[in-house]
PDB file of N, CA and C in Angstrom:
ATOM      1  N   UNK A   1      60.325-109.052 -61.237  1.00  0.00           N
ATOM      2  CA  UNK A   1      61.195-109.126 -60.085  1.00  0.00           C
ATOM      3  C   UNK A   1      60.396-109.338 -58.806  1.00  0.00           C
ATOM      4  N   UNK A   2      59.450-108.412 -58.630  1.00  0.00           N
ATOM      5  CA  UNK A   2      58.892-108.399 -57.138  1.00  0.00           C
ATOM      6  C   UNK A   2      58.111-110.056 -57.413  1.00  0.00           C
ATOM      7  N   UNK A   3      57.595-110.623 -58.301  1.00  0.00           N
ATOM      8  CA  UNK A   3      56.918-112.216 -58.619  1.00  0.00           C
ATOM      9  C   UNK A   3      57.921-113.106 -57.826  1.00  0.00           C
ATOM     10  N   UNK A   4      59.394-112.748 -58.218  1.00  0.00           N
ATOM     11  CA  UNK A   4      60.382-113.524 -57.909  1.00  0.00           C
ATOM     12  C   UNK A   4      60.297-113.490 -56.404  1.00  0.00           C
ATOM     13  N   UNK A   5      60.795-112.536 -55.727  1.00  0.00           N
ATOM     14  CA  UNK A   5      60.620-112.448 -54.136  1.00  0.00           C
ATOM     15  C   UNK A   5      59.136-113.015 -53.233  1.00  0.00           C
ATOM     16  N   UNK A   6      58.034-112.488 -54.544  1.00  0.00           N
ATOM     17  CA  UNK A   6      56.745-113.271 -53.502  1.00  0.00           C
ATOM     18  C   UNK A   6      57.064-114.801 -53.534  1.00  0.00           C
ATOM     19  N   UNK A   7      57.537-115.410 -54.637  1.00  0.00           N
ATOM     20  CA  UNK A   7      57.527-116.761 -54.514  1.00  0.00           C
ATOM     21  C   UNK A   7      58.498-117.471 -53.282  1.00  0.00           C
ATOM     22  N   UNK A   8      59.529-116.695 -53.390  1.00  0.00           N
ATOM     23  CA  UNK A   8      60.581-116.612 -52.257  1.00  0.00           C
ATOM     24  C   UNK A   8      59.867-116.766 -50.905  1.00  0.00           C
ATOM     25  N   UNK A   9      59.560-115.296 -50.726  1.00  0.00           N
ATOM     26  CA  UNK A   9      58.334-115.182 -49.816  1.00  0.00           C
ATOM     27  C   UNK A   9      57.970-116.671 -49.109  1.00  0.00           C
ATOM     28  N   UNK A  10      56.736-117.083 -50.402  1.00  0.00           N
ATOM     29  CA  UNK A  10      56.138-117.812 -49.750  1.00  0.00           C
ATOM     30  C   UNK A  10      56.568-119.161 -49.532  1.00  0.00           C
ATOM     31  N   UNK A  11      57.468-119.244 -50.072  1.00  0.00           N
ATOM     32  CA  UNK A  11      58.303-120.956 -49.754  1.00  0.00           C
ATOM     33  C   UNK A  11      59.095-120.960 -48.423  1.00  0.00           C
ATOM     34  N   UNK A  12      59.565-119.473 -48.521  1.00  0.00           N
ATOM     35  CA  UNK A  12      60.726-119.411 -46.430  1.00  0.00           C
ATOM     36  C   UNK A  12      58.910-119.702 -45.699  1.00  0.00           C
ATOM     37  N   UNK A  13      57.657-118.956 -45.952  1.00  0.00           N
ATOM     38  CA  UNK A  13      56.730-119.408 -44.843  1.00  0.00           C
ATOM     39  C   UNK A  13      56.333-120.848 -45.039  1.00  0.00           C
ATOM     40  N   UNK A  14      55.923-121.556 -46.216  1.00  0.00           N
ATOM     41  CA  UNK A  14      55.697-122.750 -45.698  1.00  0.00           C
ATOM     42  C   UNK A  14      56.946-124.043 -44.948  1.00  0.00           C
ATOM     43  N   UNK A  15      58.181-123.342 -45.079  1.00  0.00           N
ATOM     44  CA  UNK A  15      59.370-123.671 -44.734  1.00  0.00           C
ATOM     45  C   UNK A  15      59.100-123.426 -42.902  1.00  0.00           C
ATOM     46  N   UNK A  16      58.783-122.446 -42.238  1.00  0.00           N
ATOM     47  CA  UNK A  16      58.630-121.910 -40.967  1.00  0.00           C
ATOM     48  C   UNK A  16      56.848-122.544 -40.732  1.00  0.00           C
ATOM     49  N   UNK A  17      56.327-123.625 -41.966  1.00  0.00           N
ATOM     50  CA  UNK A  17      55.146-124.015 -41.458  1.00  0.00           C
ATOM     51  C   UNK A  17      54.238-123.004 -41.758  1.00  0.00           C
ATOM     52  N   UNK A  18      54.327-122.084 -42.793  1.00  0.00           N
ATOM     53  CA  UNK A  18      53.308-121.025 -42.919  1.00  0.00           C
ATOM     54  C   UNK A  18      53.018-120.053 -42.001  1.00  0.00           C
ATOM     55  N   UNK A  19      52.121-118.923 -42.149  1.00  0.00           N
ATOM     56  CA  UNK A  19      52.079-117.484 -41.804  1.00  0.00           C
ATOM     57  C   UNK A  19      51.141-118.398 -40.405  1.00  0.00           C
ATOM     58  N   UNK A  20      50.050-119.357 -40.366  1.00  0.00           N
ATOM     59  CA  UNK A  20      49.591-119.789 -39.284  1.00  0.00           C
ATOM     60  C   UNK A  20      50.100-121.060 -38.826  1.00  0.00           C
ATOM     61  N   UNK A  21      51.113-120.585 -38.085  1.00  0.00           N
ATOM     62  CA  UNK A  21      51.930-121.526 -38.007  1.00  0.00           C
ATOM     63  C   UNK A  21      52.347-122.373 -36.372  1.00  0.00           C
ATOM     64  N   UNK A  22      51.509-121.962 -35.665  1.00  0.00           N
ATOM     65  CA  UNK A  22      51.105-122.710 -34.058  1.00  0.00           C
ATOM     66  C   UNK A  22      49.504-122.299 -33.959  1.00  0.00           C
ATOM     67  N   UNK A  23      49.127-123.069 -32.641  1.00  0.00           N
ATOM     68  CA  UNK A  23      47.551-123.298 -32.780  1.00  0.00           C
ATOM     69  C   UNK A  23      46.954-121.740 -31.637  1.00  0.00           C
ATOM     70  N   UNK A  24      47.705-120.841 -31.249  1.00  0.00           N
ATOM     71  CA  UNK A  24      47.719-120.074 -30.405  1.00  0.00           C
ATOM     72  C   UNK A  24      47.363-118.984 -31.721  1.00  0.00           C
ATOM     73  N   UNK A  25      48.145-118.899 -32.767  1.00  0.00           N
ATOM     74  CA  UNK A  25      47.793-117.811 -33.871  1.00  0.00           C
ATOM     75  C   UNK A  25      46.145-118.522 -34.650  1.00  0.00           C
ATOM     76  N   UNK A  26      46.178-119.797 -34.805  1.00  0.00           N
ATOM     77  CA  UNK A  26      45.293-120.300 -35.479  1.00  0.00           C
ATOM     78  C   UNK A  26      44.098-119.999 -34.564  1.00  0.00           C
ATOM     79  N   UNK A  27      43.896-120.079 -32.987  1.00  0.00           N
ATOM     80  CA  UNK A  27      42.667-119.738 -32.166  1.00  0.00           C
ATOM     81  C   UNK A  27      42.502-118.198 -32.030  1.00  0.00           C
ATOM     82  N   UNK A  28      43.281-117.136 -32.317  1.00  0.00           N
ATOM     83  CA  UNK A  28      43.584-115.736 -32.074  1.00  0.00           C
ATOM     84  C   UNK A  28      42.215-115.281 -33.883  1.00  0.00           C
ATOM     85  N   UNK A  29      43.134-116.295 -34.544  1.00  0.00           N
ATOM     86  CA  UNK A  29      41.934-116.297 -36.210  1.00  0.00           C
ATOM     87  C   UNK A  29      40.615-116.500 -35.687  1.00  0.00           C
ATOM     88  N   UNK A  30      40.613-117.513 -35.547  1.00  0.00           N
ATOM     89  CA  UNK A  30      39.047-118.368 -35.347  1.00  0.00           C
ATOM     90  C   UNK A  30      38.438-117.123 -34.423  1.00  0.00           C
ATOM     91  N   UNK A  31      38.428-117.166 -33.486  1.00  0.00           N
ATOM     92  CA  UNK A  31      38.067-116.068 -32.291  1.00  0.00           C
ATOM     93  C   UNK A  31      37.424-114.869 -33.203  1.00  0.00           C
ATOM     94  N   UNK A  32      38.367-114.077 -33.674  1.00  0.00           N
ATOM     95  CA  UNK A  32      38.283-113.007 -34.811  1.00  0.00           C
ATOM     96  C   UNK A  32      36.998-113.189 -35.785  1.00  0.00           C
ATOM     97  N   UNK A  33      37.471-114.134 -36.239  1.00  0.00           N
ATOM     98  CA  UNK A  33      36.019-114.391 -37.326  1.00  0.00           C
ATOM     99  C   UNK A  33      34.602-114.991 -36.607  1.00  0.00           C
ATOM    100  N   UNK A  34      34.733-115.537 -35.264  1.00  0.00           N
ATOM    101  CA  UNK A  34      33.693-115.911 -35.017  1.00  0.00           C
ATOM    102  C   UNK A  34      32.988-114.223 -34.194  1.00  0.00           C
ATOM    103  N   UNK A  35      33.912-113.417 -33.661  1.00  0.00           N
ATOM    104  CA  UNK A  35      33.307-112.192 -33.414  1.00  0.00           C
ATOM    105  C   UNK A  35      33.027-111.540 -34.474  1.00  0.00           C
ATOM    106  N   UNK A  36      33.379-111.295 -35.350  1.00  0.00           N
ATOM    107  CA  UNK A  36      32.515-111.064 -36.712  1.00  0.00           C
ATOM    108  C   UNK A  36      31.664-111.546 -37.754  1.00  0.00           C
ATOM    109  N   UNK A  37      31.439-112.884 -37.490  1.00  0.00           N
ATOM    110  CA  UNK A  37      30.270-113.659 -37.988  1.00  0.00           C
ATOM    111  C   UNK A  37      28.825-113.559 -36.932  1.00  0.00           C
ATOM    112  N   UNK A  38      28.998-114.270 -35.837  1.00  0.00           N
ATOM    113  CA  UNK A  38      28.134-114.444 -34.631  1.00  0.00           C
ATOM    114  C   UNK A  38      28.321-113.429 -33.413  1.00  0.00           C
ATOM    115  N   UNK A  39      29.457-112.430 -33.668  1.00  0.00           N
ATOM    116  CA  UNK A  39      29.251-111.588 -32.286  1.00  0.00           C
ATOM    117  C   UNK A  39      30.415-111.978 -30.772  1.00  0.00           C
ATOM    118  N   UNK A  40      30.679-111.013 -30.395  1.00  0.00           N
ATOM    119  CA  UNK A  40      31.434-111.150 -29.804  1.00  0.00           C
ATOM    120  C   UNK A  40      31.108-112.330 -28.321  1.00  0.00           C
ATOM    121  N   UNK A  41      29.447-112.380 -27.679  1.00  0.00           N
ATOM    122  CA  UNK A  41      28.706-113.209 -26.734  1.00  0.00           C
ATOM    123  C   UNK A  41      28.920-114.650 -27.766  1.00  0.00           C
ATOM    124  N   UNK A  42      28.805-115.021 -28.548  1.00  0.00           N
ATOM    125  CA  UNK A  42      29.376-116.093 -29.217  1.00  0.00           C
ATOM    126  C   UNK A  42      30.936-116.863 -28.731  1.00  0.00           C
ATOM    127  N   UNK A  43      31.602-115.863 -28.665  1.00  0.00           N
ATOM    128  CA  UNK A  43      33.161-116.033 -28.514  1.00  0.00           C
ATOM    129  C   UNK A  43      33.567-116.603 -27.100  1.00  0.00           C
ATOM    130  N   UNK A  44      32.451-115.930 -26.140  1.00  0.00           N
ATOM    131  CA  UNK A  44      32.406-115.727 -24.471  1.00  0.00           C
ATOM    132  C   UNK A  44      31.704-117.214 -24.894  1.00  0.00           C
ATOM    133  N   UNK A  45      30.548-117.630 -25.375  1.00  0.00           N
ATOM    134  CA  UNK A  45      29.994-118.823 -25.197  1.00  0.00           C
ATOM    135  C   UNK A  45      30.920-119.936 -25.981  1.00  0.00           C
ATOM    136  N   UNK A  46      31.486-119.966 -27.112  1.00  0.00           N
ATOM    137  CA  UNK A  46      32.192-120.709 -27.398  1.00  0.00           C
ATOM    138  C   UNK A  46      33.859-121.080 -26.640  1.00  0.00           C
ATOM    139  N   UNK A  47      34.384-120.433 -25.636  1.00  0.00           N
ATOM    140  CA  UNK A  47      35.852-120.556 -25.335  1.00  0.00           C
ATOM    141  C   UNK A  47      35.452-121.466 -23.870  1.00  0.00           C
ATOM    142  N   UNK A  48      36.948-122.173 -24.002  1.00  0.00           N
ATOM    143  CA  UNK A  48      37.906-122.381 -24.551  1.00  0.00           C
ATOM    144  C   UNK A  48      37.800-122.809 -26.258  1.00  0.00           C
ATOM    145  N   UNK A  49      38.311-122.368 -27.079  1.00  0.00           N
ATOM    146  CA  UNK A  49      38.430-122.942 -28.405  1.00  0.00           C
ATOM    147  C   UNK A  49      39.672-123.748 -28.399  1.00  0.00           C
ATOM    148  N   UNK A  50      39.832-125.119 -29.095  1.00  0.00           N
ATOM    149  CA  UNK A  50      41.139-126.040 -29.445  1.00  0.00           C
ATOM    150  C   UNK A  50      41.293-126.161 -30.616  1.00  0.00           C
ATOM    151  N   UNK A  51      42.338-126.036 -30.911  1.00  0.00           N
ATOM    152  CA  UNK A  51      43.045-126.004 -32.033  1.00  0.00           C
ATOM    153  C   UNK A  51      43.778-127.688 -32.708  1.00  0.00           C
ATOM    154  N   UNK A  52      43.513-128.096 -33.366  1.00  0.00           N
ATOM    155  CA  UNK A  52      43.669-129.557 -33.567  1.00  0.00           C
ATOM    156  C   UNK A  52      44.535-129.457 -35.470  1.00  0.00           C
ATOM    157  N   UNK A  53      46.140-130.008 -35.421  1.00  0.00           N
ATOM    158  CA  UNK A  53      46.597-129.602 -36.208  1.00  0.00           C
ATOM    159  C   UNK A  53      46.009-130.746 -37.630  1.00  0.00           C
ATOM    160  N   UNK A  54      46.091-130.315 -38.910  1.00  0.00           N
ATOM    161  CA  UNK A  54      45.126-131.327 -39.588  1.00  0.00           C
ATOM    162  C   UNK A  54      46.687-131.107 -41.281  1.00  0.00           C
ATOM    163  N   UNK A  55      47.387-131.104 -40.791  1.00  0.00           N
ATOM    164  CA  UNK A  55      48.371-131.333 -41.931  1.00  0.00           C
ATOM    165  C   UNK A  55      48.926-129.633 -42.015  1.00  0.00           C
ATOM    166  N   UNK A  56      48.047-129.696 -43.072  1.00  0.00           N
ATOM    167  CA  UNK A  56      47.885-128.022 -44.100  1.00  0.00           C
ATOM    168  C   UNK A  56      47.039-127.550 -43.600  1.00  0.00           C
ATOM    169  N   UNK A  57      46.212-127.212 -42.497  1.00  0.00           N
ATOM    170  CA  UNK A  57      45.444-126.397 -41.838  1.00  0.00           C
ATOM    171  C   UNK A  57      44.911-126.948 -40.745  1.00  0.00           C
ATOM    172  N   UNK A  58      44.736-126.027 -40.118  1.00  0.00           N
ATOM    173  CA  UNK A  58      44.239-126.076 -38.891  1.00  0.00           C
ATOM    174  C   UNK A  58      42.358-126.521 -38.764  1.00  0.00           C
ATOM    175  N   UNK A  59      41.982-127.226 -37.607  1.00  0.00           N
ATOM    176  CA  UNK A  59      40.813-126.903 -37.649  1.00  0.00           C
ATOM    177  C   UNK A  59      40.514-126.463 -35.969  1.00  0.00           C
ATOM    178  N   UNK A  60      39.496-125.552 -35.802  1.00  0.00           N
ATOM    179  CA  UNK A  60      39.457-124.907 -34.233  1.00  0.00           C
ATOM    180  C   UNK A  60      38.200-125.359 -33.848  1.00  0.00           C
ATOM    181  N   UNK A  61      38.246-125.694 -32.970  1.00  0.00           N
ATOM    182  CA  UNK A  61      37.090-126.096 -32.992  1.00  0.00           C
ATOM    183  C   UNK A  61      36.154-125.235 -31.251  1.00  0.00           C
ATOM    184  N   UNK A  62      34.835-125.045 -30.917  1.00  0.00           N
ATOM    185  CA  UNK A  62      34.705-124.199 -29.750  1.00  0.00           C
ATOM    186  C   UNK A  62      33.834-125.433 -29.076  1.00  0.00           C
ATOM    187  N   UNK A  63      33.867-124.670 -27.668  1.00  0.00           N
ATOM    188  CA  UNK A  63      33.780-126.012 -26.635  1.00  0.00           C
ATOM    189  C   UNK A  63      32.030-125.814 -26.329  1.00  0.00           C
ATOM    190  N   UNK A  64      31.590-125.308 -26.449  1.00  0.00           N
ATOM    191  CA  UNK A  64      29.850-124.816 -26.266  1.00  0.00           C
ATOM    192  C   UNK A  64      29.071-125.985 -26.868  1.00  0.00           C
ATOM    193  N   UNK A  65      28.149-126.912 -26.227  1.00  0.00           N
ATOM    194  CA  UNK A  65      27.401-127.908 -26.339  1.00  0.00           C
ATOM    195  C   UNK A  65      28.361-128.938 -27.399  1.00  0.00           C
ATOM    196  N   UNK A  66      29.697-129.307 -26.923  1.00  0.00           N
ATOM    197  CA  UNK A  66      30.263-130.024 -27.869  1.00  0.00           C
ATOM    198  C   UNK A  66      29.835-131.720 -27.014  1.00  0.00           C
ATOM    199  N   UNK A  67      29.152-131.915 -25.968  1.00  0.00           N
ATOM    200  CA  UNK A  67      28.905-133.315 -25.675  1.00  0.00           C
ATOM    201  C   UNK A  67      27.405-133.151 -27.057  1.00  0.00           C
ATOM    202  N   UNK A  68      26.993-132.632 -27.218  1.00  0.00           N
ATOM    203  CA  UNK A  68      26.034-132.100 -28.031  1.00  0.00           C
ATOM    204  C   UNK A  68      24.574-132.823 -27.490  1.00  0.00           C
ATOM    205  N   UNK A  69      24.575-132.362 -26.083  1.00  0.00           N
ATOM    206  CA  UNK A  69      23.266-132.748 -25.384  1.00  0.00           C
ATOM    207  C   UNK A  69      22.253-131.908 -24.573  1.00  0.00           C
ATOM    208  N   UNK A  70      22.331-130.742 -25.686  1.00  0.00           N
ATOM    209  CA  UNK A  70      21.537-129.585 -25.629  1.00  0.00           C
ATOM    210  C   UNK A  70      21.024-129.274 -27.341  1.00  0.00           C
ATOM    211  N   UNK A  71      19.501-129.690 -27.518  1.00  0.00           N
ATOM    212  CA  UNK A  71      19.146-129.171 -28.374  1.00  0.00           C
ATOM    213  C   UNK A  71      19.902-127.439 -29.301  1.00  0.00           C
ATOM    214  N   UNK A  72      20.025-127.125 -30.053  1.00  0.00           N
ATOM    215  CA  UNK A  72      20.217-126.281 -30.937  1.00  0.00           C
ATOM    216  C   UNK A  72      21.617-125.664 -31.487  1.00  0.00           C
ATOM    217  N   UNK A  73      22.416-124.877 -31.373  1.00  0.00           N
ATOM    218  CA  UNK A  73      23.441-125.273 -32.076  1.00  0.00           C
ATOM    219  C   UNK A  73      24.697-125.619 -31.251  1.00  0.00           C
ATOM    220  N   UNK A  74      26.036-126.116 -32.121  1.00  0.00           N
ATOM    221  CA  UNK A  74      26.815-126.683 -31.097  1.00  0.00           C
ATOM    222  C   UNK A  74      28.024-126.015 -31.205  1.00  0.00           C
ATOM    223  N   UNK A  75      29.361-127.080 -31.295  1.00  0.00           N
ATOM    224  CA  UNK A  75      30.262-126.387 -31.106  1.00  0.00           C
ATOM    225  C   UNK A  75      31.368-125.631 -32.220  1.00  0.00           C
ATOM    226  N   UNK A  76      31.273-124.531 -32.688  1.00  0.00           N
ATOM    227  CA  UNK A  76      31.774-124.566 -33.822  1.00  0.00           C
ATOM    228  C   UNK A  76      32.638-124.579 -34.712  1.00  0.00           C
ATOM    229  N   UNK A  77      33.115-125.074 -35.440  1.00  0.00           N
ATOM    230  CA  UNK A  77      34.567-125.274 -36.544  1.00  0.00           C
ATOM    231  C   UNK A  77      35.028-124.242 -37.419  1.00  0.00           C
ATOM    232  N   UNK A  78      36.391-123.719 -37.363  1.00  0.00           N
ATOM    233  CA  UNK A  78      36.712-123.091 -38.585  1.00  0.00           C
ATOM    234  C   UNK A  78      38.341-123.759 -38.524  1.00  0.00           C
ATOM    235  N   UNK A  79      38.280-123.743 -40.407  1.00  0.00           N
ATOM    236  CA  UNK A  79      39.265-124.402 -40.752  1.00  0.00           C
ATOM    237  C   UNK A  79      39.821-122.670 -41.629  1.00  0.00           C
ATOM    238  N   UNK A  80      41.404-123.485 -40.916  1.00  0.00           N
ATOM    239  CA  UNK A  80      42.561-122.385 -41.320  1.00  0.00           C
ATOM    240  C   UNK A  80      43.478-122.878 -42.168  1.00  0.00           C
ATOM    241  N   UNK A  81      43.149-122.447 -43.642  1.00  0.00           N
ATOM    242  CA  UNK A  81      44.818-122.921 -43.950  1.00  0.00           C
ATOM    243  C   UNK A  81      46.198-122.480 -43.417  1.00  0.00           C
ATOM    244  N   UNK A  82      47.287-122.989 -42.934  1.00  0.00           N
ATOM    245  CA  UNK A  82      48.490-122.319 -42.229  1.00  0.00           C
ATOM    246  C   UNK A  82      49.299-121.919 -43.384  1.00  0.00           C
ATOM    247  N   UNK A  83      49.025-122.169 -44.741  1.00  0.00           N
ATOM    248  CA  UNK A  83      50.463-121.233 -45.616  1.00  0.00           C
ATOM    249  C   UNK A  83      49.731-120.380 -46.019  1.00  0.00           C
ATOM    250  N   UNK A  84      48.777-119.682 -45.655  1.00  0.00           N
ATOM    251  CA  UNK A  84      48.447-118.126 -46.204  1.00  0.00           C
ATOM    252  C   UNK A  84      47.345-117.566 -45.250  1.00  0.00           C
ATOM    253  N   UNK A  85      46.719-118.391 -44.315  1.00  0.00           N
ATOM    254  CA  UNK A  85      45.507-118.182 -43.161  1.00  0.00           C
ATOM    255  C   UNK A  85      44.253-117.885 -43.802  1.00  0.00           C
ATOM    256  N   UNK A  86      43.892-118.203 -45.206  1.00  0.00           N
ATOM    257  CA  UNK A  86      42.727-118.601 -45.655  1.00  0.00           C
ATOM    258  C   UNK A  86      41.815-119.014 -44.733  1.00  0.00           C
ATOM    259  N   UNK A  87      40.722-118.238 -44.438  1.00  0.00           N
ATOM    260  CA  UNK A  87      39.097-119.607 -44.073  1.00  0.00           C
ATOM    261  C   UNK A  87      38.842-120.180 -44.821  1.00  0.00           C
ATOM    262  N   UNK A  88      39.264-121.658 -44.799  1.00  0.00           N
ATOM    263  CA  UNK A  88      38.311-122.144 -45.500  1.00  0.00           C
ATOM    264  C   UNK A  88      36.850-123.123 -45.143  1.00  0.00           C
ATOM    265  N   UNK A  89      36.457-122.704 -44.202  1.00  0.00           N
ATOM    266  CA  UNK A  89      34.933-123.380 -43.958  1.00  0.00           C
ATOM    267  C   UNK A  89      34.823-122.754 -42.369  1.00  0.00           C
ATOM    268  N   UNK A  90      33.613-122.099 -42.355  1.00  0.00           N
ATOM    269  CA  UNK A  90      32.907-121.939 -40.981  1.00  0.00           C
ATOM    270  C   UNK A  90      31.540-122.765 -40.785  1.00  0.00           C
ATOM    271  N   UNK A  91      31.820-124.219 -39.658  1.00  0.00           N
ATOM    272  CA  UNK A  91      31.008-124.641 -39.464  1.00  0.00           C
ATOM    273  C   UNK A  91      29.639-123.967 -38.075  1.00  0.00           C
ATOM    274  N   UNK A  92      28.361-124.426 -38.311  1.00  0.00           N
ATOM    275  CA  UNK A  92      27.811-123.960 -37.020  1.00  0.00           C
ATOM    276  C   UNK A  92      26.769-124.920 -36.900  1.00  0.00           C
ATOM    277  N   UNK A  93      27.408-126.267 -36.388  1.00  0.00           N
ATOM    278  CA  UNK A  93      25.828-126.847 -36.272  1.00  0.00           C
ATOM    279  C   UNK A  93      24.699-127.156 -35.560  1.00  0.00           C
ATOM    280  N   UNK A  94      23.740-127.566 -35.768  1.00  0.00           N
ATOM    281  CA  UNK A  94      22.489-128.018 -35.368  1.00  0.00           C
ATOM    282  C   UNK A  94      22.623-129.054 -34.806  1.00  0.00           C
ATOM    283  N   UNK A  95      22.165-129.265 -33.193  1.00  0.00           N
ATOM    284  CA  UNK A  95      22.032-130.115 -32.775  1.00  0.00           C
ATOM    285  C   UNK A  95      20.516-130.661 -31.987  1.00  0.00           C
ATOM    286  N   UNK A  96      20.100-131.433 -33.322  1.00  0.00           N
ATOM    287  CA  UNK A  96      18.484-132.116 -32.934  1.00  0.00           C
ATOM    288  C   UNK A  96      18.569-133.411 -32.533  1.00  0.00           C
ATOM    289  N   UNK A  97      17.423-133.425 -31.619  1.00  0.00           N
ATOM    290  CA  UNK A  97      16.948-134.758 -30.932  1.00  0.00           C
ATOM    291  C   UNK A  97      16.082-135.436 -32.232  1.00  0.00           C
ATOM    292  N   UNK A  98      16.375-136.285 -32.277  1.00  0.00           N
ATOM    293  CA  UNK A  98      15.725-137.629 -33.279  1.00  0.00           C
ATOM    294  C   UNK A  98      15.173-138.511 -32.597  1.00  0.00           C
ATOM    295  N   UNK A  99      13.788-138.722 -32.535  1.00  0.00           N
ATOM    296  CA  UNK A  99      12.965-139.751 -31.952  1.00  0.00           C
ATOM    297  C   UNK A  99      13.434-141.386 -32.165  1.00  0.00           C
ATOM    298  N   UNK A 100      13.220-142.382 -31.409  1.00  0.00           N
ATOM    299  CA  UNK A 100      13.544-143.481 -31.477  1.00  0.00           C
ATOM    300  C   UNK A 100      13.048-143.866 -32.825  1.00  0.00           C
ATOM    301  N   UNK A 101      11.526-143.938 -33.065  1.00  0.00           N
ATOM    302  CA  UNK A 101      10.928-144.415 -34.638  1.00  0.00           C
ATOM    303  C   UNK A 101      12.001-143.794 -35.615  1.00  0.00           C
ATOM    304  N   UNK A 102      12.379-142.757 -35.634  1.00  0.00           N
ATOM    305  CA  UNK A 102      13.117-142.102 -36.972  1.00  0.00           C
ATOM    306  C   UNK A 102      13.935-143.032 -36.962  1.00  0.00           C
ATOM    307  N   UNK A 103      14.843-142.601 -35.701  1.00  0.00           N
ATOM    308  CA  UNK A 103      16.142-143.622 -36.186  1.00  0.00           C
ATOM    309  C   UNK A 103      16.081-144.813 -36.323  1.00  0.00           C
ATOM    310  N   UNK A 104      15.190-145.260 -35.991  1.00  0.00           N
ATOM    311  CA  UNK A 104      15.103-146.916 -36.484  1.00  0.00           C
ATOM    312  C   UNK A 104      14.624-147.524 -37.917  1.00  0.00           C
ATOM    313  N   UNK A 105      13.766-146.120 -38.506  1.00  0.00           N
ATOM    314  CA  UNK A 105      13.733-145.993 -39.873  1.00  0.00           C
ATOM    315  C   UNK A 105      15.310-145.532 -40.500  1.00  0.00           C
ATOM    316  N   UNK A 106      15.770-144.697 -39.821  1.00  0.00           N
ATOM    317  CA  UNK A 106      16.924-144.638 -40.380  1.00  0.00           C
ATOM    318  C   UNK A 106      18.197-145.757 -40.658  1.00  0.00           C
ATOM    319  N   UNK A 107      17.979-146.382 -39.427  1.00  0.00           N
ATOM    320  CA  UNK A 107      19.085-147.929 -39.483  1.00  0.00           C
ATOM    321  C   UNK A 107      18.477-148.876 -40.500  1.00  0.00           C
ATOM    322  N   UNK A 108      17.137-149.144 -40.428  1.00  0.00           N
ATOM    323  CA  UNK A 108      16.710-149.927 -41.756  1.00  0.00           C
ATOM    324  C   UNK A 108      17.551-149.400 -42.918  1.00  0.00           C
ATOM    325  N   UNK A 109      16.926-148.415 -43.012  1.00  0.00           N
ATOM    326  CA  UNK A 109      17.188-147.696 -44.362  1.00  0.00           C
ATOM    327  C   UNK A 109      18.923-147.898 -44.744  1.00  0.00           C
ATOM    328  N   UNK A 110      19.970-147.526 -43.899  1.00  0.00           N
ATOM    329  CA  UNK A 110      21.241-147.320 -44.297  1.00  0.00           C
ATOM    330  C   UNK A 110      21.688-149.182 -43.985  1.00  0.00           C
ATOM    331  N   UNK A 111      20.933-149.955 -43.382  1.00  0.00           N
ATOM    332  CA  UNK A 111      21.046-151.198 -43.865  1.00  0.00           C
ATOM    333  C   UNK A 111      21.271-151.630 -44.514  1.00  0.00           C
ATOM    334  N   UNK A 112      20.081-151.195 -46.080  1.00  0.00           N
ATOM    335  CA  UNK A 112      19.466-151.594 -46.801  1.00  0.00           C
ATOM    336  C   UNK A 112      20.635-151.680 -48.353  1.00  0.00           C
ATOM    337  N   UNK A 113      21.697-150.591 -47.360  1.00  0.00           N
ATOM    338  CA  UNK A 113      22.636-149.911 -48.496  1.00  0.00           C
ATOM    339  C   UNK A 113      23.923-150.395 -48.260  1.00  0.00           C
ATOM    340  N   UNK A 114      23.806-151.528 -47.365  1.00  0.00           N
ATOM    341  CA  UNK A 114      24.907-152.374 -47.330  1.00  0.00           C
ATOM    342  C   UNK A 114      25.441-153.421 -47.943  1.00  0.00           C
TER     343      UNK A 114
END
């Protein structure tokens, strides 16, 4: 019986768009987990965070070196599923300067694979 009602359950939320279901609950998540991954000075350095709707989940993304023209890390991503608020991926990346020679080894190279 109670199987019967969760299924219920969960079809009225993806019906209402799921349990994360505007980008105001989806940045309230992100926020949350990024103060418990990286710390709450993380949260202060990453905001404003935007919320960008991607079907079936959300992705948030934070505004801290997002022109990404400051060596080291940038701005970071977490993806929300909206019918149950799953994380599913916390990005944090690296942002390195690449010398002219590299990348010009690099354009050969992905040339080469054309």
């Amino acid at each position: 019986m109670a199987d019967d009602q969760d299924g219920y359950f969960l079809i009225f939320q993806e019906m209402q768009g799921g349990i994360v279901n505007n980008p105001k609950i989806a940045i309230d998540i992100a926020e949350l987990v990024v103060a418990n991954v990286y710390g709450d000075n993380e949260v202060k350095l990453q905001r404003p965070f935007e919320a960008f709707d991607e079907t079936d989940r959300w992705r948030i993304e934070g505004s801290y070196n997002r022109d990404r023209k400051i060596e080291g890390h940038g701005p970071i991503e977490i993806w929300i599923r909206k019918r149950d608020a799953k994380i599913i991926d916390v990005v944090n990346p690296v942002i390195m300067e690449v010398p002219e020679e590299v990348q010009e080894i690099i354009r050969e190279e992905m040339s080469k694979k054309k």
